[in-house]
Protein backbone atom coordinates (compact mmCIF):
# COMPACT_ATOMS: atom_id res chain seq x y z
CA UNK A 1 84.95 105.70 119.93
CA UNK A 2 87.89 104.80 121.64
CA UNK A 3 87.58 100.93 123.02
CA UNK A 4 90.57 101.98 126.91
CA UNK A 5 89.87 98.19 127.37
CA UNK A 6 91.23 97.01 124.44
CA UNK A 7 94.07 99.51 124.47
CA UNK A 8 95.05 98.11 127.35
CA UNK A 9 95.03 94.79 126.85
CA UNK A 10 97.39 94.87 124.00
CA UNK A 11 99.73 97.50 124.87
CA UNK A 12 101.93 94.31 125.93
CA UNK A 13 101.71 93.04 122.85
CA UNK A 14 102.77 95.66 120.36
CA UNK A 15 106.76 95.56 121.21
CA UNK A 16 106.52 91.55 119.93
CA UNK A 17 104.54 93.16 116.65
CA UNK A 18 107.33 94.56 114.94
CA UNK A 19 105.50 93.88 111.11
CA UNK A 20 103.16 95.92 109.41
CA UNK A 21 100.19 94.93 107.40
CA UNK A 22 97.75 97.33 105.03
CA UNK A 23 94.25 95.74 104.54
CA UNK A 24 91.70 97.62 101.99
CA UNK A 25 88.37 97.03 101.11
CA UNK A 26 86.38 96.16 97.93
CA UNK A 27 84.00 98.47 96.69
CA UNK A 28 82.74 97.06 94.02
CA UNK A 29 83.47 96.45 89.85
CA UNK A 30 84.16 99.50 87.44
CA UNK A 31 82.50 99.77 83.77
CA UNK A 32 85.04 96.83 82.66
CA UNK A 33 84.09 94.65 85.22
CA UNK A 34 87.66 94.87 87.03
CA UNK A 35 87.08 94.89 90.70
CA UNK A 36 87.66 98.42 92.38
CA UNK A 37 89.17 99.10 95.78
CA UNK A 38 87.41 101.83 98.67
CA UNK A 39 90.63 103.86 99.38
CA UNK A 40 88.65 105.26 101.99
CA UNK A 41 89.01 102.28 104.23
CA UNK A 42 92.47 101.20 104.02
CA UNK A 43 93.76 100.68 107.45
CA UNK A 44 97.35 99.14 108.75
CA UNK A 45 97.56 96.86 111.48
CA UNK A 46 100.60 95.80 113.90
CA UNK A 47 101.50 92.47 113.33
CA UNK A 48 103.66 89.19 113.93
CA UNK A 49 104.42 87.18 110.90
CA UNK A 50 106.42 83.67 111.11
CA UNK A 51 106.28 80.92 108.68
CA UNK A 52 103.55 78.78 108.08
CA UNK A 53 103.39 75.09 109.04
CA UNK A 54 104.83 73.36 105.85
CA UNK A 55 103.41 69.87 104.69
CA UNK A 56 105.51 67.46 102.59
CA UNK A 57 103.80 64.65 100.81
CA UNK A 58 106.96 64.29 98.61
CA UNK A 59 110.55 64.80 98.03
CA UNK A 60 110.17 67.70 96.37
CA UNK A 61 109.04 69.28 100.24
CA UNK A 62 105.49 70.76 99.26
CA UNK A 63 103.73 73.33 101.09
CA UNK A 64 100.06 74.40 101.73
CA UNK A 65 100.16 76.96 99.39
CA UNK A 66 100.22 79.65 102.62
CA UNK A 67 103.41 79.67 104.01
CA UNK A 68 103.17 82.45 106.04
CA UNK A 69 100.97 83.51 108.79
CA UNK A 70 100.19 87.25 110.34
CA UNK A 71 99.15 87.34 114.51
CA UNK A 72 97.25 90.76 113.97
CA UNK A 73 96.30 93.46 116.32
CA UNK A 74 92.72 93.87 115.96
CA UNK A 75 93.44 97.95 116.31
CA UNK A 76 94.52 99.27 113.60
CA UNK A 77 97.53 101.91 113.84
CA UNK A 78 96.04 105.25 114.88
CA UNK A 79 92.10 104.47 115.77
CA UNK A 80 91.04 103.39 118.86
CA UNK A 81 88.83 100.17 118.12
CA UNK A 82 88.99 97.13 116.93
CA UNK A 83 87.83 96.88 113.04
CA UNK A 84 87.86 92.92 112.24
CA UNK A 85 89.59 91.94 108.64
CA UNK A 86 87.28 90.02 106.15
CA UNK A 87 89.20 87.32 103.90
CA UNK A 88 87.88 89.08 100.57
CA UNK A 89 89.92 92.18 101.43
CA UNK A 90 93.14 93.24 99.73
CA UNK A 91 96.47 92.71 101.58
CA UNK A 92 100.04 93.83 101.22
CA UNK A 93 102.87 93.61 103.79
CA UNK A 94 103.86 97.36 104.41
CA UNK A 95 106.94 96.47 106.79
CA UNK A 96 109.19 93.24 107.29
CA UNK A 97 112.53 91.63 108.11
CA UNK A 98 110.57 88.21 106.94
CA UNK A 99 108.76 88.49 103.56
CA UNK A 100 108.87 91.19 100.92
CA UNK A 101 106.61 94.01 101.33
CA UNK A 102 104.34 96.37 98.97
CA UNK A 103 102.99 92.91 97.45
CA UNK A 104 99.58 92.32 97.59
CA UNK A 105 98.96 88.91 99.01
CA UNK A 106 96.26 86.61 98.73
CA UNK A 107 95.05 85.85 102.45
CA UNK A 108 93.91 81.81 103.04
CA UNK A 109 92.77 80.54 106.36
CA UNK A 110 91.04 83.74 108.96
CA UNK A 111 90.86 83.16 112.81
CA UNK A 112 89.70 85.94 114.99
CA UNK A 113 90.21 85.35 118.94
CA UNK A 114 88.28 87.79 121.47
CA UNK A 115 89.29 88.57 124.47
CA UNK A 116 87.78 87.72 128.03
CA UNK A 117 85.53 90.67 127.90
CA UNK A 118 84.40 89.51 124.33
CA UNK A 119 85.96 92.28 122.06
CA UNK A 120 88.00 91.19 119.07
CA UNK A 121 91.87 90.56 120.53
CA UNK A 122 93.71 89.42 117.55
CA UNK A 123 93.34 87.85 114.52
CA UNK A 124 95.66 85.13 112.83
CA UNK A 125 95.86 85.36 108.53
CA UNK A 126 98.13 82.91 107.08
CA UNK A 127 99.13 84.23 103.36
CA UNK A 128 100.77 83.85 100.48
């Protein structure tokens, strides 16, 4: 079901979103134990990625370990809804002028942000 709303409320947004992120979910663990993706559910989102706020403790200029961060549409490219992210999901960068893409990266701090009318706006995903 399509969420006209929602649409709406971030059709200003997607010129600034110029990155592309593909998020898939877990299924479960094959016979071996190795963990196994649901193809089924991949989905790509429009997104904003910038660098991460870096920390220094020492000359040698640190960082948090996350030194990126995605703003994320909550509607992913092509459906009509929001469909919210979950941290144990599999990530990769699909399109970027910033960070190298068709990686998978390991995603750190999740925020999600609704909107006034209490659907799911955007999320923010800093990641390795």
């Amino acid at each position: 079901m399509a969420n006209q709303q929602l649409q709406a409320d971030q059709l200003p947004w997607i010129n600034l979103c110029h990155d592309v992120i593909e998020v898939t979910t877990w299924k479960g663990h094959d016979a071996g134990g190795r963990p196994t993706l649901d193809l089924t559910t991949t989905r790509q989102y429009r997104c904003l990625i910038q660098n991460n706020e870096r920390t220094s403790w020492s000359p040698e200029l640190g960082t948090d370990g996350e030194p990126y961060v995605a703003y994320v549409l909550s509607i992913p490219i092509g459906q009509g809804d929001a469909v919210p992210i979950r941290k144990n999901e599999q990530m990769k960068v699909v399109t970027s002028n910033f960070v190298t893409v068709n990686t998978i990266r390991r995603i750190g701090i999740f925020k999600s942000y609704p909107d006034q009318y209490g659907y799911l706006h955007n999320m923010a995903i800093t990641f390795e």
